[in-house]
PDB file of N, CA and C in Angstrom:
ATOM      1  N   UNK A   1      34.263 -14.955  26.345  1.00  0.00           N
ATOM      2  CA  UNK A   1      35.349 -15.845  26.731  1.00  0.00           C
ATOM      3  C   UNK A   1      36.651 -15.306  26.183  1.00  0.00           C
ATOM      4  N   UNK A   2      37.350 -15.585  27.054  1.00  0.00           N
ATOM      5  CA  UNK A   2      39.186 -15.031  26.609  1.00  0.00           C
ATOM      6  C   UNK A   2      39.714 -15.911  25.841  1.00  0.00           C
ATOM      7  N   UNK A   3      40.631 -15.276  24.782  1.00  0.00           N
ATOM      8  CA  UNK A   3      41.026 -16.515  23.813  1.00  0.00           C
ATOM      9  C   UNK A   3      42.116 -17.757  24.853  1.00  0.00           C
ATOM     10  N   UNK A   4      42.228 -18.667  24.564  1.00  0.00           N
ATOM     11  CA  UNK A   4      42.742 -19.210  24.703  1.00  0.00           C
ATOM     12  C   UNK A   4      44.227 -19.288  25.119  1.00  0.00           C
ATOM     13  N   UNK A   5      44.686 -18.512  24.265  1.00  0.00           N
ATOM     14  CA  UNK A   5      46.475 -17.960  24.604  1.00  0.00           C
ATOM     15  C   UNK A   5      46.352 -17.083  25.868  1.00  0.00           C
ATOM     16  N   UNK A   6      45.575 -16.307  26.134  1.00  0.00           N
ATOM     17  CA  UNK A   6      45.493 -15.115  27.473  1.00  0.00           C
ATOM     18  C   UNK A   6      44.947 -16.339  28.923  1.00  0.00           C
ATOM     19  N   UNK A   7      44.489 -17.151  28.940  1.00  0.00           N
ATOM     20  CA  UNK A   7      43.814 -17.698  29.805  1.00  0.00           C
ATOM     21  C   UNK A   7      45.092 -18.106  30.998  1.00  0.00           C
ATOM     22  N   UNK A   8      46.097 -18.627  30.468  1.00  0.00           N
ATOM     23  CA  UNK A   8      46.845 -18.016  31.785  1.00  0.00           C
ATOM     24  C   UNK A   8      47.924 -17.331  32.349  1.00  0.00           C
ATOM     25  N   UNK A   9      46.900 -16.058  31.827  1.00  0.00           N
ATOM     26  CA  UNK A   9      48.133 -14.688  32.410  1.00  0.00           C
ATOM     27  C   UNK A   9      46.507 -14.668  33.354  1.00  0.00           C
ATOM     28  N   UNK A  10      47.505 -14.167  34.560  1.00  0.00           N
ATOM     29  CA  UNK A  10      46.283 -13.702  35.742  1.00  0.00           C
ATOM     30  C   UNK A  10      45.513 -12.786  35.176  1.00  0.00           C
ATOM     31  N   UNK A  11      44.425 -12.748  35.938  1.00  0.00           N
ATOM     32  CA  UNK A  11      43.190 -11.960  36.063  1.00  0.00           C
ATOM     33  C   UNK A  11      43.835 -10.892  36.466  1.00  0.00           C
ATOM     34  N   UNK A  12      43.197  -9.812  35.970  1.00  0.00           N
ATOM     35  CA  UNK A  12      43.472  -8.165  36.030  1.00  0.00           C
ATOM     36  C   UNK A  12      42.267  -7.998  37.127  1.00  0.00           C
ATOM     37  N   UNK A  13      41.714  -7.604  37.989  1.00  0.00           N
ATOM     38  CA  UNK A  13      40.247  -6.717  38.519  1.00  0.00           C
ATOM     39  C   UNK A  13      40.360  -5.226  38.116  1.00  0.00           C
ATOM     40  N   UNK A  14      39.203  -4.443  37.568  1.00  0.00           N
ATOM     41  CA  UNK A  14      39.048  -3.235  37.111  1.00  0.00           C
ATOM     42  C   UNK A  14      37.664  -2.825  37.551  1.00  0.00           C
ATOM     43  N   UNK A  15      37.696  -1.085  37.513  1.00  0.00           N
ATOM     44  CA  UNK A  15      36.803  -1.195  38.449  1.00  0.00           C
ATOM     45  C   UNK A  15      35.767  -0.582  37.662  1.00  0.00           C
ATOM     46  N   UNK A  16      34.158  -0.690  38.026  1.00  0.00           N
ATOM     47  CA  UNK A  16      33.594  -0.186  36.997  1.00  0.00           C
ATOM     48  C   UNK A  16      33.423   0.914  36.216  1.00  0.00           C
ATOM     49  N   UNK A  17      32.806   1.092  34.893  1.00  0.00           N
ATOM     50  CA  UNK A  17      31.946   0.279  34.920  1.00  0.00           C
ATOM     51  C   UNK A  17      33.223  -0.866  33.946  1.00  0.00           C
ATOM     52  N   UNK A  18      33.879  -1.603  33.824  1.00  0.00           N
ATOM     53  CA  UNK A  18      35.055  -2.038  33.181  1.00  0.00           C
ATOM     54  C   UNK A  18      34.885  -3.751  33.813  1.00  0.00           C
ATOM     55  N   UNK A  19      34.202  -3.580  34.802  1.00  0.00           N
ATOM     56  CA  UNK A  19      34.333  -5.029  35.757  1.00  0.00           C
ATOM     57  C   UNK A  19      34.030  -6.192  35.142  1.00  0.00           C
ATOM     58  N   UNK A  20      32.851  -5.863  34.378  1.00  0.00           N
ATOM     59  CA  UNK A  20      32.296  -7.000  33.364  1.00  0.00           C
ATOM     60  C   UNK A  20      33.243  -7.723  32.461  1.00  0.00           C
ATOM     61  N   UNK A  21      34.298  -6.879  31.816  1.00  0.00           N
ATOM     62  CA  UNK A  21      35.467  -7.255  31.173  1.00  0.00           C
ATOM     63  C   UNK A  21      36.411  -8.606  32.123  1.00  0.00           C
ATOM     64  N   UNK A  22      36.614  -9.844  31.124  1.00  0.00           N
ATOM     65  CA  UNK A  22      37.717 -10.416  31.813  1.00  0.00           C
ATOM     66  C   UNK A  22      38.877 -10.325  31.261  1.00  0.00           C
ATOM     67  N   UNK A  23      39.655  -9.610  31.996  1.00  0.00           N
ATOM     68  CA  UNK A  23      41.323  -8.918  31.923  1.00  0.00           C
ATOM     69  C   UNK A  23      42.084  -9.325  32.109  1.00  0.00           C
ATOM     70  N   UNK A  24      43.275  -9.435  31.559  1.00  0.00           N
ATOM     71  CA  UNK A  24      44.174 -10.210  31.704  1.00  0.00           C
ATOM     72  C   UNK A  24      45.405  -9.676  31.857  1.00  0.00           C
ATOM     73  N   UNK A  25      46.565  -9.721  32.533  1.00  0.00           N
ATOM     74  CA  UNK A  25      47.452  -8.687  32.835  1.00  0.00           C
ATOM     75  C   UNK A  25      48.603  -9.459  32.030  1.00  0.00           C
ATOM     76  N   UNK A  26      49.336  -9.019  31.342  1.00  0.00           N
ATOM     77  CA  UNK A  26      50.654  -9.451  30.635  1.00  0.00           C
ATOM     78  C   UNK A  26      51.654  -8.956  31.213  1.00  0.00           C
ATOM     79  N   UNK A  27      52.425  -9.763  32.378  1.00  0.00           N
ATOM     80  CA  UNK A  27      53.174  -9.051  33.177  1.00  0.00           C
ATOM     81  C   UNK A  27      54.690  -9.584  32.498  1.00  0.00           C
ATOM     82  N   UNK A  28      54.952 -10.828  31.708  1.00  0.00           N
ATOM     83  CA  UNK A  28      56.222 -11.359  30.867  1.00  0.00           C
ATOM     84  C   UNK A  28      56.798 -10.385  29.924  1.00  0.00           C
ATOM     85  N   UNK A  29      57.653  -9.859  29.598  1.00  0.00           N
ATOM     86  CA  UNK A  29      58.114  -9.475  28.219  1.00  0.00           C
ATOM     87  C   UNK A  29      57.474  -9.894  26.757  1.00  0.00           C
ATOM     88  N   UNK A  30      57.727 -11.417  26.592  1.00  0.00           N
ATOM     89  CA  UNK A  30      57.236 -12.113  26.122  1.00  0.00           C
ATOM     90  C   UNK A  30      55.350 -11.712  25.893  1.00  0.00           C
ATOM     91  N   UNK A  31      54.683 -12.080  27.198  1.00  0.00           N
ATOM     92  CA  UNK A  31      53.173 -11.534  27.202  1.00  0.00           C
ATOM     93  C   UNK A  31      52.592 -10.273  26.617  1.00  0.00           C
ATOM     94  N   UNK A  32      53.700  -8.847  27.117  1.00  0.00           N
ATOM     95  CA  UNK A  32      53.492  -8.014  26.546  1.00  0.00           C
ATOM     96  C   UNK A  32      53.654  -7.867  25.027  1.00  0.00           C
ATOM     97  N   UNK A  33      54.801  -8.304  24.522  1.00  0.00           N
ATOM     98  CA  UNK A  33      55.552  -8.418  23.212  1.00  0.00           C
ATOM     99  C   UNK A  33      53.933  -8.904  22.287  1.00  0.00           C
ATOM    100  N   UNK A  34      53.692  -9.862  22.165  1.00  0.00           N
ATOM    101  CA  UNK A  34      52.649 -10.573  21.733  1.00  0.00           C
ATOM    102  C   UNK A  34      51.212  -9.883  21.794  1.00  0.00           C
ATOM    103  N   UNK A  35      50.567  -9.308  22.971  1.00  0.00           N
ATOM    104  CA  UNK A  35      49.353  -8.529  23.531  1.00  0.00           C
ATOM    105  C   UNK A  35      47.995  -9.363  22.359  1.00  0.00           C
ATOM    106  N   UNK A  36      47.236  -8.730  21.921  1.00  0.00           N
ATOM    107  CA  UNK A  36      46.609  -9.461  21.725  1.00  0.00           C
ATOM    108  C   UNK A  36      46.537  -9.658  19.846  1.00  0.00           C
ATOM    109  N   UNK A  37      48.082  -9.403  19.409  1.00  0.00           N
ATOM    110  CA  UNK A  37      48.472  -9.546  17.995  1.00  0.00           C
ATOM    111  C   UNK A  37      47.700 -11.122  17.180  1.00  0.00           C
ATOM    112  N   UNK A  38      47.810 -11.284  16.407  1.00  0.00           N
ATOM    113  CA  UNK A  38      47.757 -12.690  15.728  1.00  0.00           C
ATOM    114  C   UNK A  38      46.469 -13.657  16.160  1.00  0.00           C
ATOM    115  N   UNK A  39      45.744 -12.971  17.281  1.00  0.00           N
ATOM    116  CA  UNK A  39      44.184 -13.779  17.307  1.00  0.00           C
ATOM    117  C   UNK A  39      43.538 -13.097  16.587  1.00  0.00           C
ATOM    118  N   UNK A  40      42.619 -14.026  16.030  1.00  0.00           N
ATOM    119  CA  UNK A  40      41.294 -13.979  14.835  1.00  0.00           C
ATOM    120  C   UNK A  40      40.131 -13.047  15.444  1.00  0.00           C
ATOM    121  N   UNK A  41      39.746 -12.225  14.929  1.00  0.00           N
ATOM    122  CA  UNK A  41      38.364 -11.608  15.404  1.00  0.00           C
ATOM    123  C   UNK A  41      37.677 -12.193  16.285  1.00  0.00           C
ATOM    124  N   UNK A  42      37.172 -13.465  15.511  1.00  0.00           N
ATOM    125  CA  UNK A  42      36.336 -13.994  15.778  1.00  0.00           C
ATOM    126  C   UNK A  42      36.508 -15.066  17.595  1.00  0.00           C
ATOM    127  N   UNK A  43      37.885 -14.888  18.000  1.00  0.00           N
ATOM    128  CA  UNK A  43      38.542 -15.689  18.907  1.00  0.00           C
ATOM    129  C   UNK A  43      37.895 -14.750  20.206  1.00  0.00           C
ATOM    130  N   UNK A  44      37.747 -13.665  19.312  1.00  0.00           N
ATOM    131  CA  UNK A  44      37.652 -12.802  20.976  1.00  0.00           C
ATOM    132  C   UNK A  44      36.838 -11.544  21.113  1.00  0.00           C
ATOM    133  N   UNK A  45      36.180 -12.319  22.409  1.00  0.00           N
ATOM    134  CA  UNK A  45      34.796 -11.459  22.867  1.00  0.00           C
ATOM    135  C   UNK A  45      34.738 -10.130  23.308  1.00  0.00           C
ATOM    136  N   UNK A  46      33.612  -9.630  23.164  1.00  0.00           N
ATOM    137  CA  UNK A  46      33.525  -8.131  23.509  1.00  0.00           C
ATOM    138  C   UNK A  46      34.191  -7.565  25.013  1.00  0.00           C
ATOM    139  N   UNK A  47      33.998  -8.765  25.691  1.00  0.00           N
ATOM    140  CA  UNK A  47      34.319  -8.803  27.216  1.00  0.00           C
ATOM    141  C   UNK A  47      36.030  -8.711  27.423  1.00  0.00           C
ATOM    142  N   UNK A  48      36.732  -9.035  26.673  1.00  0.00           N
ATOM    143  CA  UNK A  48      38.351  -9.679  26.254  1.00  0.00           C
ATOM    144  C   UNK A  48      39.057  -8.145  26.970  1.00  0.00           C
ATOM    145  N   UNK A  49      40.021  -8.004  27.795  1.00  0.00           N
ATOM    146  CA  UNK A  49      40.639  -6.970  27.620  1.00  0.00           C
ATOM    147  C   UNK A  49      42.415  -7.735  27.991  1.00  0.00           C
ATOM    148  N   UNK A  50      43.344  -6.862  27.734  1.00  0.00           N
ATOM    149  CA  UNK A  50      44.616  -7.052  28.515  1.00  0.00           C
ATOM    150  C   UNK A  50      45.336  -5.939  28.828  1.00  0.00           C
ATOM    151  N   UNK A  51      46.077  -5.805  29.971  1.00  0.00           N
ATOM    152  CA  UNK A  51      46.503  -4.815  30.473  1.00  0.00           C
ATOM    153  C   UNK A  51      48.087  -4.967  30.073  1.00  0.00           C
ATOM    154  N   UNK A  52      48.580  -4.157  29.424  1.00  0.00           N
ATOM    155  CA  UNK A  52      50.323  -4.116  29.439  1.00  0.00           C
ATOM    156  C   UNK A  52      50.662  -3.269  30.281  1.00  0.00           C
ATOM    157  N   UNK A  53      51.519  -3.668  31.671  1.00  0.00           N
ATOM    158  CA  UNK A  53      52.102  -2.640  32.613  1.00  0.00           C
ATOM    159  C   UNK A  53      53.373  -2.393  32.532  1.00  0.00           C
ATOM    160  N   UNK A  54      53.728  -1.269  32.679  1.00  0.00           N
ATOM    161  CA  UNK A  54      55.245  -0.709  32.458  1.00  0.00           C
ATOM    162  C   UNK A  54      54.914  -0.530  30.752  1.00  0.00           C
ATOM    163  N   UNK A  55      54.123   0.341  30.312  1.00  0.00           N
ATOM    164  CA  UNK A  55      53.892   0.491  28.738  1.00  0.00           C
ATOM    165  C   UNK A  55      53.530   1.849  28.350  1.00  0.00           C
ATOM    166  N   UNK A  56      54.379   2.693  27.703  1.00  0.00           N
ATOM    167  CA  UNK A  56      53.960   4.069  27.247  1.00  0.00           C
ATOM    168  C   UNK A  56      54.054   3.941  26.007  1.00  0.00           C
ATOM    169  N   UNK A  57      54.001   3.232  25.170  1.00  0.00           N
ATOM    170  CA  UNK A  57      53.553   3.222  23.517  1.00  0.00           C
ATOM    171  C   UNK A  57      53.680   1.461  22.936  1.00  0.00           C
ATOM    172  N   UNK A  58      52.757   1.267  22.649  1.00  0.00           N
ATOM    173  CA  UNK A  58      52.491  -0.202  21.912  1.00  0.00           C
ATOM    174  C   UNK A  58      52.507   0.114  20.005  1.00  0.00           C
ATOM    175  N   UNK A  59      52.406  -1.073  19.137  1.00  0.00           N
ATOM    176  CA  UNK A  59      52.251  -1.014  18.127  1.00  0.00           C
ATOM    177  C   UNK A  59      50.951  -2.152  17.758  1.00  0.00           C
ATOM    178  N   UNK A  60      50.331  -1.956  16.898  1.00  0.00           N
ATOM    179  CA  UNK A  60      48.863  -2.822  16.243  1.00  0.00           C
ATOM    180  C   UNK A  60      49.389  -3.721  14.987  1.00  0.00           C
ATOM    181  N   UNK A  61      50.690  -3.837  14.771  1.00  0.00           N
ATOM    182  CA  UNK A  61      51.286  -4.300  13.583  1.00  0.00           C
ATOM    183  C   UNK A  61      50.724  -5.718  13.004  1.00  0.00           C
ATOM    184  N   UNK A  62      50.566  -6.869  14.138  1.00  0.00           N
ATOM    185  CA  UNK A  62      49.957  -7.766  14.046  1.00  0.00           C
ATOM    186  C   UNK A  62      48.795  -8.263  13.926  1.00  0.00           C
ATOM    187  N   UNK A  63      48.038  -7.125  14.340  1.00  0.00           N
ATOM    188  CA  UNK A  63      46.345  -6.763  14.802  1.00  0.00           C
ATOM    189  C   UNK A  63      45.799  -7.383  13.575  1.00  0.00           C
ATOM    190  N   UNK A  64      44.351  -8.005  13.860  1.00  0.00           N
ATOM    191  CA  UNK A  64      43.437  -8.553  13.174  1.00  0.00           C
ATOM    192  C   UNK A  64      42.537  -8.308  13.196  1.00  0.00           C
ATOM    193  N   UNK A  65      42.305  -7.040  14.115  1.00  0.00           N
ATOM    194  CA  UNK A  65      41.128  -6.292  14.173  1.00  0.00           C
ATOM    195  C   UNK A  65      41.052  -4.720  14.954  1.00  0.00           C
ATOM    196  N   UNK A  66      40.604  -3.798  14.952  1.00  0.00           N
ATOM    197  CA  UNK A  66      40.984  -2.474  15.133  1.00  0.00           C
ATOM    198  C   UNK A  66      41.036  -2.935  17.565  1.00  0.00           C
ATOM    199  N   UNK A  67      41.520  -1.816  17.703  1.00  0.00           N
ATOM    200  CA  UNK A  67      41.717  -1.451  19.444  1.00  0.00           C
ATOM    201  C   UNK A  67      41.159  -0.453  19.701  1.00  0.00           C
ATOM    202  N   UNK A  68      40.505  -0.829  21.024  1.00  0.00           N
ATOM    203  CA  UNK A  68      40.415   0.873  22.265  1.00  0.00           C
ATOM    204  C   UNK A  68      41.718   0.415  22.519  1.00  0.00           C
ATOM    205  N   UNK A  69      42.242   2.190  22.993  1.00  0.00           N
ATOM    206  CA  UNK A  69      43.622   2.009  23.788  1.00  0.00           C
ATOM    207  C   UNK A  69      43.041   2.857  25.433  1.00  0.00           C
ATOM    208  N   UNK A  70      42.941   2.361  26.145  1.00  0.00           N
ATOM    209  CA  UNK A  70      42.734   2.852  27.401  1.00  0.00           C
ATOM    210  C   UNK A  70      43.909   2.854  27.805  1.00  0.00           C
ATOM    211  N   UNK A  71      44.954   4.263  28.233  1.00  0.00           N
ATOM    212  CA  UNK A  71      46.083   4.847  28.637  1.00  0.00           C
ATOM    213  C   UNK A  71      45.392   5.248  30.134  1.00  0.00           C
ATOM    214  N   UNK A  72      46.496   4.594  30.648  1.00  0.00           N
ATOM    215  CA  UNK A  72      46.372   4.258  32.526  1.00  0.00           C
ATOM    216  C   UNK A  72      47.513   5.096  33.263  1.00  0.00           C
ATOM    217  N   UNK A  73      47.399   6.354  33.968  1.00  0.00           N
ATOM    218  CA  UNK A  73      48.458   6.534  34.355  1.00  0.00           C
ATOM    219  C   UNK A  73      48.790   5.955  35.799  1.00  0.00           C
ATOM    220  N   UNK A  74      50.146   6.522  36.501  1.00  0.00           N
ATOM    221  CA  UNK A  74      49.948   5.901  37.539  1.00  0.00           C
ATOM    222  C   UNK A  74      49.158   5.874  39.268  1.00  0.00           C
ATOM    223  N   UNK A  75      47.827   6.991  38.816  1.00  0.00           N
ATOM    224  CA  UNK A  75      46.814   6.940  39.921  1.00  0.00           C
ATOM    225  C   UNK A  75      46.190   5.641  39.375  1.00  0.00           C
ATOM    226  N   UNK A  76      46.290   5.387  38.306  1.00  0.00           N
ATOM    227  CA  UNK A  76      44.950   4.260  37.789  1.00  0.00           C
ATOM    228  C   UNK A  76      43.775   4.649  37.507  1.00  0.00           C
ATOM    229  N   UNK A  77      43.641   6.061  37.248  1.00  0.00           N
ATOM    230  CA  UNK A  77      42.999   6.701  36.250  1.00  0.00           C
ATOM    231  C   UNK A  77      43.335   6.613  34.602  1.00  0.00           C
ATOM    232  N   UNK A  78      42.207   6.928  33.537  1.00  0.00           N
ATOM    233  CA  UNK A  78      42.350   7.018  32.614  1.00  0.00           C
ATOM    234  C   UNK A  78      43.006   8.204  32.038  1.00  0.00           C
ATOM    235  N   UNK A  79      44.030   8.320  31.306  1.00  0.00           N
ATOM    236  CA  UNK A  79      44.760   9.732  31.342  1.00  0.00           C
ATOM    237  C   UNK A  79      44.068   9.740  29.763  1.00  0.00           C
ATOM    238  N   UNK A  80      44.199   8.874  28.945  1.00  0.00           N
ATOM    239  CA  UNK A  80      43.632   9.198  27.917  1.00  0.00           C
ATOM    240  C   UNK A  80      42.929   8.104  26.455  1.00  0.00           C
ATOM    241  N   UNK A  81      42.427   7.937  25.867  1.00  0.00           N
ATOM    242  CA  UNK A  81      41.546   6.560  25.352  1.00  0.00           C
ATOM    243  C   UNK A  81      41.697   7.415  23.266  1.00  0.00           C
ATOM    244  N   UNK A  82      42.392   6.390  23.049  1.00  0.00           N
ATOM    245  CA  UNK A  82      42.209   6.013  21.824  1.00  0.00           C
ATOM    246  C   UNK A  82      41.208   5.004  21.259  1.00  0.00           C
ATOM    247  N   UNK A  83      40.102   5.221  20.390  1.00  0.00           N
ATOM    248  CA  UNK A  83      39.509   4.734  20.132  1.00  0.00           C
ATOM    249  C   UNK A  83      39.048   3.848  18.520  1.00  0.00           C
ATOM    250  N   UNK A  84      39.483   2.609  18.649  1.00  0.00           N
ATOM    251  CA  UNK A  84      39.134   2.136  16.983  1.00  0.00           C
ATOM    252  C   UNK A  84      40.578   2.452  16.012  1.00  0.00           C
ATOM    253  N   UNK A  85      41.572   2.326  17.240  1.00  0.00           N
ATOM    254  CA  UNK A  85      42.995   1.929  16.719  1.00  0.00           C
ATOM    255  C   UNK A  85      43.139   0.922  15.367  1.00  0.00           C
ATOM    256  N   UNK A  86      43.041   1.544  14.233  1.00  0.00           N
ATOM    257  CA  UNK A  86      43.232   0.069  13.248  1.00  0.00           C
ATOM    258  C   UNK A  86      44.652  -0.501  12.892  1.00  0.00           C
ATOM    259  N   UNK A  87      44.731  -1.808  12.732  1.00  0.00           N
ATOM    260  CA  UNK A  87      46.306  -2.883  12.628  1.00  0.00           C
ATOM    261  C   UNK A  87      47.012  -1.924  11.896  1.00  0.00           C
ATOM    262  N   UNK A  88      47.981  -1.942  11.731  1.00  0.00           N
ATOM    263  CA  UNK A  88      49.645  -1.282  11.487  1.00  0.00           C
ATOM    264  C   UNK A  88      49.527  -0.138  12.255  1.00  0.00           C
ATOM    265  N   UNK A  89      49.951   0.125  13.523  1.00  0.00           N
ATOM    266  CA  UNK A  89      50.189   1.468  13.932  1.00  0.00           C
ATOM    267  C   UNK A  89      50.772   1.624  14.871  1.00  0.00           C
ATOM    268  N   UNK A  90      51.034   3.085  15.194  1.00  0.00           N
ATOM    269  CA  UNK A  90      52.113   2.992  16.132  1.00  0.00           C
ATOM    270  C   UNK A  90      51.294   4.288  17.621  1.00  0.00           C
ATOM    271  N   UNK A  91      50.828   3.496  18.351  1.00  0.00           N
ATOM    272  CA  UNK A  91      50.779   4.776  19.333  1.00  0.00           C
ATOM    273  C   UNK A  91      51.313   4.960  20.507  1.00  0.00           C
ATOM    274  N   UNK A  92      51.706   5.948  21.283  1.00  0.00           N
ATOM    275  CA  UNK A  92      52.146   6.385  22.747  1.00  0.00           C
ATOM    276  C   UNK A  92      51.773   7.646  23.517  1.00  0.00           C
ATOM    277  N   UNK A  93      51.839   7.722  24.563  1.00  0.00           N
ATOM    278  CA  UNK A  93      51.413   8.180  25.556  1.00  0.00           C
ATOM    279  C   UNK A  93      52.324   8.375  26.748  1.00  0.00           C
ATOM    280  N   UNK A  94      53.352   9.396  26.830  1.00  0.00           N
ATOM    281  CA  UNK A  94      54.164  10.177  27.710  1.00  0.00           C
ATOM    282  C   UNK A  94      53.435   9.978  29.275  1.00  0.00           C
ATOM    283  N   UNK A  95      52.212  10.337  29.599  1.00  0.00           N
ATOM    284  CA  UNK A  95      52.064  10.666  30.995  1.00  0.00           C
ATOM    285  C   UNK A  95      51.687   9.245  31.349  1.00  0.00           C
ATOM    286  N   UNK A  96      50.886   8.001  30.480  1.00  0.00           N
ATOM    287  CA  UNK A  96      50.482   6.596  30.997  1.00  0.00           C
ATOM    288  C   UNK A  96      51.931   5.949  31.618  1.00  0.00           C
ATOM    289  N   UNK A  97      51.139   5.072  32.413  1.00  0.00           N
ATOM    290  CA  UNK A  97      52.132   4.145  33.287  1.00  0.00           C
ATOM    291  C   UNK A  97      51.767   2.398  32.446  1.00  0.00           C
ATOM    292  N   UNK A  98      50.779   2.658  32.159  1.00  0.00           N
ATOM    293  CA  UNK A  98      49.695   1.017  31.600  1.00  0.00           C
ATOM    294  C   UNK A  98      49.125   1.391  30.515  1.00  0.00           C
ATOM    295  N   UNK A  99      48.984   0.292  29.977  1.00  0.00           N
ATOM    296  CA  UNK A  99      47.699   0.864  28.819  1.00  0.00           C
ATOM    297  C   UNK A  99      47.015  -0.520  28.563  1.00  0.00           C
ATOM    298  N   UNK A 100      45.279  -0.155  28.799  1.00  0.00           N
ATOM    299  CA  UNK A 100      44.803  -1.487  28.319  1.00  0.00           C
ATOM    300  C   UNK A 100      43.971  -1.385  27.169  1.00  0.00           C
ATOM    301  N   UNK A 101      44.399  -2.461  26.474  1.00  0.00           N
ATOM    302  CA  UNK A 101      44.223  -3.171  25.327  1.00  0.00           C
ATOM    303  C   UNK A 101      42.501  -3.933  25.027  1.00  0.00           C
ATOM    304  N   UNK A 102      41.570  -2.910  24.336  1.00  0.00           N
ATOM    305  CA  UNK A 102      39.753  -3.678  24.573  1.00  0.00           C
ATOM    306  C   UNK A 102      39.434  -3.741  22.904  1.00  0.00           C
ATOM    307  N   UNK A 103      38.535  -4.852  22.540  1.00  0.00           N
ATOM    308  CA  UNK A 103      38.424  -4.729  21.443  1.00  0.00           C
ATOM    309  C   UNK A 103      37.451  -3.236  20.761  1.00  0.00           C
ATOM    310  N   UNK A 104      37.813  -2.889  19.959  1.00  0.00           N
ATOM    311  CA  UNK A 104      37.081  -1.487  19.342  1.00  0.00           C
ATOM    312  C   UNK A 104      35.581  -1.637  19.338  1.00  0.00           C
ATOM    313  N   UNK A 105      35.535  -0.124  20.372  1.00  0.00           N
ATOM    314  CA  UNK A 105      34.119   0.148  20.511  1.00  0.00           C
ATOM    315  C   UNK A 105      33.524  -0.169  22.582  1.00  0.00           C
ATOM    316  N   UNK A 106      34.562  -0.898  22.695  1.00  0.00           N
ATOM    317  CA  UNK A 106      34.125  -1.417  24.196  1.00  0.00           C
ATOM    318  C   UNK A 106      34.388  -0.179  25.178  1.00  0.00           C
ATOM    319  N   UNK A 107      35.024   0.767  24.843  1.00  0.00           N
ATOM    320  CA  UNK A 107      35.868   1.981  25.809  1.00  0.00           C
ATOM    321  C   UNK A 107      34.277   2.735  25.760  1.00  0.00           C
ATOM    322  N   UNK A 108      33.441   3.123  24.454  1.00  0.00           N
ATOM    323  CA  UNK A 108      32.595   4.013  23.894  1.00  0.00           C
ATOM    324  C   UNK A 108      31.320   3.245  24.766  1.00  0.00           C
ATOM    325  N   UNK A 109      31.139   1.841  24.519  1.00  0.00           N
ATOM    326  CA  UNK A 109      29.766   1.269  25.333  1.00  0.00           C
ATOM    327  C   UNK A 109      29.908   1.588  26.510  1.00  0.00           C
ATOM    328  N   UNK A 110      31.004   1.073  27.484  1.00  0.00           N
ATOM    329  CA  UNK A 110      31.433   1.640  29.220  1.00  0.00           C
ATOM    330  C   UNK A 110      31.181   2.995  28.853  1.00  0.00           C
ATOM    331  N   UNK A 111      31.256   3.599  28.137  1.00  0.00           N
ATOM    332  CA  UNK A 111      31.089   5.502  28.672  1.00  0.00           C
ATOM    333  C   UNK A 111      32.464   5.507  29.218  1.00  0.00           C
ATOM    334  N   UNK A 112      33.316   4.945  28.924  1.00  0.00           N
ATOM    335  CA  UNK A 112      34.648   5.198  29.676  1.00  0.00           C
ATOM    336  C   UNK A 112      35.423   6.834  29.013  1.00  0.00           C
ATOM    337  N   UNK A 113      35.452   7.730  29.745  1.00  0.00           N
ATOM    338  CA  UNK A 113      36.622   8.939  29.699  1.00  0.00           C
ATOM    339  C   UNK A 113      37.554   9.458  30.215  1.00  0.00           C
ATOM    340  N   UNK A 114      38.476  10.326  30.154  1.00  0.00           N
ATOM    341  CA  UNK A 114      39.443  10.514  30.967  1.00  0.00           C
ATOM    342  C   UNK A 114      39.139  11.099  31.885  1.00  0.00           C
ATOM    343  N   UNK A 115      40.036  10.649  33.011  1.00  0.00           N
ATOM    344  CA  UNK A 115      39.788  10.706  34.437  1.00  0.00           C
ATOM    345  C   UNK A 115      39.298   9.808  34.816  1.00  0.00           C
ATOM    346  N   UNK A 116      38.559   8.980  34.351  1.00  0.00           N
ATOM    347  CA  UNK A 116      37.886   8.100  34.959  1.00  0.00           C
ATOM    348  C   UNK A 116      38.901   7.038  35.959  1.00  0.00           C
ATOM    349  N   UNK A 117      38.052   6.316  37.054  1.00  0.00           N
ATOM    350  CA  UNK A 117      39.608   5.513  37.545  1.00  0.00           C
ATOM    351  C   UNK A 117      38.990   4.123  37.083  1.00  0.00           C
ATOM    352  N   UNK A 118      39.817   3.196  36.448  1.00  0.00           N
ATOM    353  CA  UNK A 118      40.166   2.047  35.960  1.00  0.00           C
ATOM    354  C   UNK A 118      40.222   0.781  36.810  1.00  0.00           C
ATOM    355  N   UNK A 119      41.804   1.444  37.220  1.00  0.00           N
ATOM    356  CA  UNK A 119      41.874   0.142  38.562  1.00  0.00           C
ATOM    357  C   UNK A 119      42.437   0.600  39.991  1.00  0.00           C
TER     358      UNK A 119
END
């Protein structure tokens, strides 16, 4: 289940194996600004993802628990996947157009790699 605060930013669709994930697209300033900072571990499921579009480097400053960074360029392929991002940090990605946001370890179970297409 999606925490509570994400439940209504629309549904993202992604394609597999990623589908199982319910995604959430942060299309506000605001939505992005926030991503999935300041929820509790425990708030959010393995399934949880969010997509920030128009995003070539995020920060984990708020984070309460480590990130996959799935870097989306703009075929909607995976250009490149950070994995087990831990809170305070700063990463980016020049060639991404998106980058979605999965809790650590979910990029590694999908078998997700680059190239792969996303959405």
């Amino acid at each position: 289940m999606c925490p509570n605060r994400l439940l209504p930013l629309a549904r993202q669709p992604l394609l597999p194996p990623l589908d199982r994930l319910d995604a959430r697209r942060a299309a506000t300033p605001l939505a992005r600004l926030r991503g999935l900072a300041g929820i509790a571990p425990d708030e959010v499921a393995a399934t949880t993802a969010l997509l920030l579009p128009r995003t070539r480097s995020i920060h984990t400053f708020a984070m309460r628990f480590p990130l996959d960074l799935v870097w989306i360029g703009h075929d909607g392929r995976a250009v490149r996947i950070d994995a087990a991002v831990p809170p305070r940090r700063l990463r980016a990605c020049a060639r991404a157009a998106e980058v979605l946001e999965l809790p650590a370890g979910t990029a590694l179970v999908a078998r997700l790699r680059p190239g792969a297409p996303v959405r």
